[in-house]
C-alpha atoms as a PDB file:
ATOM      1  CA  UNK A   1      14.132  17.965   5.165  1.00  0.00           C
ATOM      2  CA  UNK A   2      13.443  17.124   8.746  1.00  0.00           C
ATOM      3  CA  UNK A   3      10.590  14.956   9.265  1.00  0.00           C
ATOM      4  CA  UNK A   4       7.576  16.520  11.541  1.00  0.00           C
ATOM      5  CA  UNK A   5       7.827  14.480  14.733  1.00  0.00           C
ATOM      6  CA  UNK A   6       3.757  13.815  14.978  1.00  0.00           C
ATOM      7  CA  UNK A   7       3.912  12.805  11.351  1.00  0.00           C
ATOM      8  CA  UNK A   8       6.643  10.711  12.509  1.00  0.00           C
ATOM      9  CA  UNK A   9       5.182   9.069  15.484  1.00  0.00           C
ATOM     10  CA  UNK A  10       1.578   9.615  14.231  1.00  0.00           C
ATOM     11  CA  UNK A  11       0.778  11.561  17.809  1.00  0.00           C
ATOM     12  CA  UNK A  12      -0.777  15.149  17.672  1.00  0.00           C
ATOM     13  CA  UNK A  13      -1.022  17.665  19.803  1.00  0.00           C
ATOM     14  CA  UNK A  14      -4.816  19.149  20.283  1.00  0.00           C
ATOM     15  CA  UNK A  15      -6.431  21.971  22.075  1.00  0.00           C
ATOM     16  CA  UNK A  16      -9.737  21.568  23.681  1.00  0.00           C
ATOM     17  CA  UNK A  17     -11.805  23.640  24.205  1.00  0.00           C
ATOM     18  CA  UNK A  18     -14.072  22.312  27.094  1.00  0.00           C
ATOM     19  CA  UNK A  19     -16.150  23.681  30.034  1.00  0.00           C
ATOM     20  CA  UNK A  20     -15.144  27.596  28.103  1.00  0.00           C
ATOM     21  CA  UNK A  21     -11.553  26.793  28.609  1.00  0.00           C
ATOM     22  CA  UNK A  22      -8.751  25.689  26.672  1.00  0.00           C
ATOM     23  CA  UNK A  23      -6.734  22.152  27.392  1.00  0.00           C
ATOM     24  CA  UNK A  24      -4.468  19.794  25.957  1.00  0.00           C
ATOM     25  CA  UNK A  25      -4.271  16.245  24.924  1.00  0.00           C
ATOM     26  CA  UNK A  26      -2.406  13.826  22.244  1.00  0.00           C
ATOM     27  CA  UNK A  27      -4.637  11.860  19.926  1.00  0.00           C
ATOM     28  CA  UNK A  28      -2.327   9.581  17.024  1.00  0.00           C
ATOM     29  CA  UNK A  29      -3.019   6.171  15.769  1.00  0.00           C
ATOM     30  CA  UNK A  30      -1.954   3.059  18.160  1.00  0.00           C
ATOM     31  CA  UNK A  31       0.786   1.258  16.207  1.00  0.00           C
ATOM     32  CA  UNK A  32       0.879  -1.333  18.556  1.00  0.00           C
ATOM     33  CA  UNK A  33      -2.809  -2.071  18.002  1.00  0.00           C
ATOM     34  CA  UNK A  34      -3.905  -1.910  14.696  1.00  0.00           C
ATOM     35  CA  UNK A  35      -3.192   1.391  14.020  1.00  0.00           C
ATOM     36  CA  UNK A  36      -6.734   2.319  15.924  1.00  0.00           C
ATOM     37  CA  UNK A  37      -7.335   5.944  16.737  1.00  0.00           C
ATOM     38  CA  UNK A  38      -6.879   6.685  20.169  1.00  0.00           C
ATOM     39  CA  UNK A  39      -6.471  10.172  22.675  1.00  0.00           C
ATOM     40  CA  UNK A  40      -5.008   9.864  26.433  1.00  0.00           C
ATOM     41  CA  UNK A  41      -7.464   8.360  28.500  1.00  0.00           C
ATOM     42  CA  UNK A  42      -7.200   7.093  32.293  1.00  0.00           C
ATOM     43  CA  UNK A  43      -7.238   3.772  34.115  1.00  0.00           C
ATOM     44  CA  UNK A  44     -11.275   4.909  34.430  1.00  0.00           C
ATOM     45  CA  UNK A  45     -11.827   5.596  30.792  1.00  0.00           C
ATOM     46  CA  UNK A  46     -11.900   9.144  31.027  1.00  0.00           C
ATOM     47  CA  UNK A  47     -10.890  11.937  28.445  1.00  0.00           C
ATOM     48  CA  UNK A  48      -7.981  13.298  30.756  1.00  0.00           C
ATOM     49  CA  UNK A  49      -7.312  17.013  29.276  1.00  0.00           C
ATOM     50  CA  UNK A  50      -4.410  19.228  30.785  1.00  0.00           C
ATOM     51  CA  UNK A  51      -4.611  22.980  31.761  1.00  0.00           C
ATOM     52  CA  UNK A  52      -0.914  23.562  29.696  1.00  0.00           C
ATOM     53  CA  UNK A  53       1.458  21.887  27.081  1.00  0.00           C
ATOM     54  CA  UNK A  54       4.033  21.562  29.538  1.00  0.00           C
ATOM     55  CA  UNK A  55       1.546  19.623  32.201  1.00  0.00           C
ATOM     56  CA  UNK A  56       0.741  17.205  29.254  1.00  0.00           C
ATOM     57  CA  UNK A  57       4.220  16.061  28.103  1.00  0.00           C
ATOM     58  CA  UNK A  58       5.640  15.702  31.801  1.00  0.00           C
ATOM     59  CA  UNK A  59       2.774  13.514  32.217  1.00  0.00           C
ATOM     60  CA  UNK A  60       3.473  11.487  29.300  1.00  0.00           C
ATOM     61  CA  UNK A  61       7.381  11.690  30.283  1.00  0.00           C
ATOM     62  CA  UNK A  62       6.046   9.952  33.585  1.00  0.00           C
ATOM     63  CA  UNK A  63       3.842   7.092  32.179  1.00  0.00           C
ATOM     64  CA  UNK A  64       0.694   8.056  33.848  1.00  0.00           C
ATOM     65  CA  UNK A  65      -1.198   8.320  30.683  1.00  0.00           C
ATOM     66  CA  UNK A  66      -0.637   6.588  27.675  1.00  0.00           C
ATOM     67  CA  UNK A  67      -1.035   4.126  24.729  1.00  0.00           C
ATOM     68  CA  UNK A  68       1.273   3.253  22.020  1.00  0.00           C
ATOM     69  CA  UNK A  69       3.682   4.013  25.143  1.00  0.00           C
ATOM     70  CA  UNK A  70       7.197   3.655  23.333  1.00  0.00           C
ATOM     71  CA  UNK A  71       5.621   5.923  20.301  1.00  0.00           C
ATOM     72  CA  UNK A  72       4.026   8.345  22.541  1.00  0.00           C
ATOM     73  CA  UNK A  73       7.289   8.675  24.942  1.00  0.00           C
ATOM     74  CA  UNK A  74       9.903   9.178  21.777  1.00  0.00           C
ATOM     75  CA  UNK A  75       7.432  11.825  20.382  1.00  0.00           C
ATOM     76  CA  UNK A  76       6.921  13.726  23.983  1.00  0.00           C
ATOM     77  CA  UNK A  77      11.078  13.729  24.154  1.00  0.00           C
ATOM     78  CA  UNK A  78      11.296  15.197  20.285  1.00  0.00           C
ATOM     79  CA  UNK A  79       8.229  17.598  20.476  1.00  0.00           C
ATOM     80  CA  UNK A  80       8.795  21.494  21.025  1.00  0.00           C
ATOM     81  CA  UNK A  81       6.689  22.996  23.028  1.00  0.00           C
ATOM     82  CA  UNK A  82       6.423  25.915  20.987  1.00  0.00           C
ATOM     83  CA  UNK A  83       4.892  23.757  18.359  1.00  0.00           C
ATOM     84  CA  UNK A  84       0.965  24.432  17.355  1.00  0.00           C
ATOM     85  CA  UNK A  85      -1.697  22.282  18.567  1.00  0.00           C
ATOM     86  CA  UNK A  86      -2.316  20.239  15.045  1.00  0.00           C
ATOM     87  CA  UNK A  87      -5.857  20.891  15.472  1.00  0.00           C
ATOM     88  CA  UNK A  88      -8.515  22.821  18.175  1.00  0.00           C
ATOM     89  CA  UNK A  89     -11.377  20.630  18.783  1.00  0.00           C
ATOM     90  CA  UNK A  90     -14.918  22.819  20.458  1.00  0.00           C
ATOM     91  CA  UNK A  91     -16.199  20.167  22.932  1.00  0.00           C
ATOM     92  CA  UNK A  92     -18.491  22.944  24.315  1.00  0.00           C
ATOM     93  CA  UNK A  93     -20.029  23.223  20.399  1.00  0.00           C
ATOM     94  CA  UNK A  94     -22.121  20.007  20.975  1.00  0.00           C
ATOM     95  CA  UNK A  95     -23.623  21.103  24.099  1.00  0.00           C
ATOM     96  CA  UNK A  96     -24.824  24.620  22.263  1.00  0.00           C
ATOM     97  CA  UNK A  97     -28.591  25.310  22.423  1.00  0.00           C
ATOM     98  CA  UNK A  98     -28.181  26.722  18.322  1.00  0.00           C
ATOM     99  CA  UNK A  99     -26.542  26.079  15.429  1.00  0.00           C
ATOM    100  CA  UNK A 100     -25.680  28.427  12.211  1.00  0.00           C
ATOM    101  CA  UNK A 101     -26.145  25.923   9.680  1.00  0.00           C
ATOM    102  CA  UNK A 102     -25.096  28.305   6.646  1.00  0.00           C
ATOM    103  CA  UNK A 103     -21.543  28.819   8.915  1.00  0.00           C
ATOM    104  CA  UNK A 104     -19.104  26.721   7.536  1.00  0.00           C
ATOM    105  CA  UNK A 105     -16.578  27.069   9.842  1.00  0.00           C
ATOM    106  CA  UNK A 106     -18.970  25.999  13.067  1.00  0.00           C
ATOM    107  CA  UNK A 107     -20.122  23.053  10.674  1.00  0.00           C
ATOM    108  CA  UNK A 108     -16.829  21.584  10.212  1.00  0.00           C
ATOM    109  CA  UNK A 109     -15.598  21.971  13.832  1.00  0.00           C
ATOM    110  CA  UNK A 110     -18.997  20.453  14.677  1.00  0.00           C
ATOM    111  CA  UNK A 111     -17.981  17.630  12.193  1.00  0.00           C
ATOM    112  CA  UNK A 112     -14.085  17.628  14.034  1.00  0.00           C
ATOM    113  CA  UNK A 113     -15.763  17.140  17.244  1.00  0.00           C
ATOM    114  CA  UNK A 114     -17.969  13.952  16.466  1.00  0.00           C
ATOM    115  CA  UNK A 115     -14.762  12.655  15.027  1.00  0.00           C
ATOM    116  CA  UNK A 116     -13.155  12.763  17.863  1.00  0.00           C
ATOM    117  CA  UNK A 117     -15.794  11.970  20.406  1.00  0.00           C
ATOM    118  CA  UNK A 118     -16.251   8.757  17.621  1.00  0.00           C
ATOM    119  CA  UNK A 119     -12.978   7.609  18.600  1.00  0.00           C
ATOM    120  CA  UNK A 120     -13.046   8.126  22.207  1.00  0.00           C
ATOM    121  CA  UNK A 121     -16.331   6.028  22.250  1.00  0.00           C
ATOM    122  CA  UNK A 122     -14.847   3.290  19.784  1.00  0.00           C
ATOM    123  CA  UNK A 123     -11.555   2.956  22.581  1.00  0.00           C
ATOM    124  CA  UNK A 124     -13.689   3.010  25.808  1.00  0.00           C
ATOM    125  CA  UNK A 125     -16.040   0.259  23.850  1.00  0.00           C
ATOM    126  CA  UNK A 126     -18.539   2.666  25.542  1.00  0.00           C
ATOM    127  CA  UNK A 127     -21.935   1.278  23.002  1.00  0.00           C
ATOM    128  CA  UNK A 128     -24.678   3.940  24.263  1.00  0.00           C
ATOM    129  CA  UNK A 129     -21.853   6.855  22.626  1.00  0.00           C
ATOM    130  CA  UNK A 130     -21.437   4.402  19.675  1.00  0.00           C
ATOM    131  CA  UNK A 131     -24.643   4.089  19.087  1.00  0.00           C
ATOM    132  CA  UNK A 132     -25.117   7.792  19.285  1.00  0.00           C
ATOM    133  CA  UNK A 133     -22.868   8.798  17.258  1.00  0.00           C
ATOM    134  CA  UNK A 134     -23.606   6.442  14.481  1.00  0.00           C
ATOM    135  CA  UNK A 135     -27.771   7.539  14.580  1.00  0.00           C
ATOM    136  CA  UNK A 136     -28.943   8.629  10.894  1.00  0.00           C
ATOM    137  CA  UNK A 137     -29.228  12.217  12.119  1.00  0.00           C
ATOM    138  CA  UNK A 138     -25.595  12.237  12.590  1.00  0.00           C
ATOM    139  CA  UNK A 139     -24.564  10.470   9.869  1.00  0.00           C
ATOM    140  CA  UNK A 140     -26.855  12.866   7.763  1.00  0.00           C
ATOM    141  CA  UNK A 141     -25.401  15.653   9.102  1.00  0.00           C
ATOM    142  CA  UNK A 142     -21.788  14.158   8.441  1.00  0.00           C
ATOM    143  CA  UNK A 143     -22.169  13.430   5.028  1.00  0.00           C
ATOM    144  CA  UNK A 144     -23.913  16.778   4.243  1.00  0.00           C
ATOM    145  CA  UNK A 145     -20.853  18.921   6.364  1.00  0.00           C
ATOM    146  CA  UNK A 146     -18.457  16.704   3.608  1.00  0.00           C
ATOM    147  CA  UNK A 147     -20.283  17.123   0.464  1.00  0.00           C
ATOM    148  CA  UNK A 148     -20.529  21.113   1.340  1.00  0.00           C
ATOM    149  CA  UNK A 149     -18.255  22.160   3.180  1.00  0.00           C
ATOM    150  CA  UNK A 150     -15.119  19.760   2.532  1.00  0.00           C
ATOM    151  CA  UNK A 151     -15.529  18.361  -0.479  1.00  0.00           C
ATOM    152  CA  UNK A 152     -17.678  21.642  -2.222  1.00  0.00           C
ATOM    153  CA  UNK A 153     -19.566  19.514  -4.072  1.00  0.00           C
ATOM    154  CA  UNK A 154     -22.947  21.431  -3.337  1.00  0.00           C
ATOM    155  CA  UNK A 155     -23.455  25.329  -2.991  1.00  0.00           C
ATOM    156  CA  UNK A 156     -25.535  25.069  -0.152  1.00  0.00           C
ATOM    157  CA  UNK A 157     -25.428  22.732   2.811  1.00  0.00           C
ATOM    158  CA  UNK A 158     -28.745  20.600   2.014  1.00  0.00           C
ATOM    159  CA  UNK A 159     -30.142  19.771   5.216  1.00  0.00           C
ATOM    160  CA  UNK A 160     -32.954  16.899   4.524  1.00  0.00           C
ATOM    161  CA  UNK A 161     -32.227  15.626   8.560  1.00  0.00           C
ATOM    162  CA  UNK A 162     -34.185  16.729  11.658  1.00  0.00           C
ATOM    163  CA  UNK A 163     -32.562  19.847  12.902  1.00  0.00           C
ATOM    164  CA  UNK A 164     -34.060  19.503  16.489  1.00  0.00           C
ATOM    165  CA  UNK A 165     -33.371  15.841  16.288  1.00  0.00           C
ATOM    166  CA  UNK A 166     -29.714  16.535  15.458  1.00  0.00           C
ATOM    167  CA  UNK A 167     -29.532  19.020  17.953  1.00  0.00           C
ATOM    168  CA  UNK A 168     -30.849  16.674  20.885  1.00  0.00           C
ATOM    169  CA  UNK A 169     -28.411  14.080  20.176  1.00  0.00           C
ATOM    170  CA  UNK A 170     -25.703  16.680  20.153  1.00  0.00           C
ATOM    171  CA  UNK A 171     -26.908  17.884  23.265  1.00  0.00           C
ATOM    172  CA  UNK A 172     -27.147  13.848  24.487  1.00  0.00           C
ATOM    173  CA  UNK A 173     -23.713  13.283  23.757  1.00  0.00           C
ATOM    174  CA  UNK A 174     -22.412  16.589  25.664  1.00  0.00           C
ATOM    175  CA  UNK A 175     -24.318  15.581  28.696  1.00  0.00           C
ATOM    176  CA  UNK A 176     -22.583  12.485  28.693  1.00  0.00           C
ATOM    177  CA  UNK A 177     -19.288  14.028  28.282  1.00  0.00           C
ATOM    178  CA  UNK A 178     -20.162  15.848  31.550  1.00  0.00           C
ATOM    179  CA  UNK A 179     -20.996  13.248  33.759  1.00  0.00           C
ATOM    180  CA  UNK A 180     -17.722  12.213  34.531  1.00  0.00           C
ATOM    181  CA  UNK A 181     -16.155  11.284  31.382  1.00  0.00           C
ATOM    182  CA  UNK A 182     -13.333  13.897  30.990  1.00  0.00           C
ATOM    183  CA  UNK A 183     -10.816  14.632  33.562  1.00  0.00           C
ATOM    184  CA  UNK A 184      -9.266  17.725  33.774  1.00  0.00           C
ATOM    185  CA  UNK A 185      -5.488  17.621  34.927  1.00  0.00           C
ATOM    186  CA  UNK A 186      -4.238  21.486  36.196  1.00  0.00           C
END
């Protein structure tokens, strides 16, 4: 059996929603740096996103954006372009005024998201995101989203955290996001 070229090269293929549109990037462990987690980002440290698939890999065929660049050009030449994104990821969900915290599905994209935005922060070294994104509220919220939703070890999501509190620093992060930390490539 033929073996899955992001499994291969550890790179993957998401779609990001941002800004109520849909983009592109590559997130994948580093294996020439400890293995860390890391998604394209620019010489400025920003998120760069692309408007199509094709956009992305003839970017990444070209060098411009990169780490783990060997690893990351050998899986842009093997990857199909008809190939799914291997996950979505809702930027726009932590800037949301509301929350449905009995809708498991927003809970665990929610939970996707901070995930994501974790490693971004932990690669930029940016420490205000860091320290956002490791507040109690959100690592409440984290380990309640795993113990109901992922793991199913409760019934219902037990929310003992601040709702408006978690909602704010949600809101915090997106702001952040939008001043200049994501760069969209069309």
């Amino acid at each position: 059996m033929k073996e899955n070229v992001s499994e291969k090269y550890r790179k993957y293929l998401l779609k990001i929603a941002y800004d109520n549109q849909y983009y592109y990037t590559v997130a994948g462990a580093d294996l020439q740096d400890e293995e860390k987690d890391k998604l394209l980002i620019n010489s400025n440290k920003q998120l760069v996103l692309f408007s199509d698939v094709a956009s992305l890999l003839q970017a990444i065929k070209k060098g411009e954006y990169y780490f783990d660049r060997d690893n990351l050009q050998k899986w842009e030449k093997e990857f199909s372009s008809s190939e799914e994104p291997y996950a979505e990821v809702d930027l726009d969900i932590v800037g949301r005024t509301e929350i449905d915290f009995t809708d498991s599905d927003e809970l665990i994209s929610i939970h996707l998201t901070l995930g994501i935005l974790t490693d971004y922060a932990i690669q930029i070294d940016d420490k205000l995101m860091i320290a956002r994104l490791y507040e109690s509220v959100i690592e409440e919220f984290k380990d309640s989203v795993m113990d109901y939703a992922i793991w199913k070890i409760t019934e219902d999501l037990i929310i003992t955290f601040d709702r408006n509190l978690f909602l704010s620093t949600l809101n915090d992060l997106y702001f952040s996001l939008k001043k200049g930390m994501i760069l969209v490539v069309h």
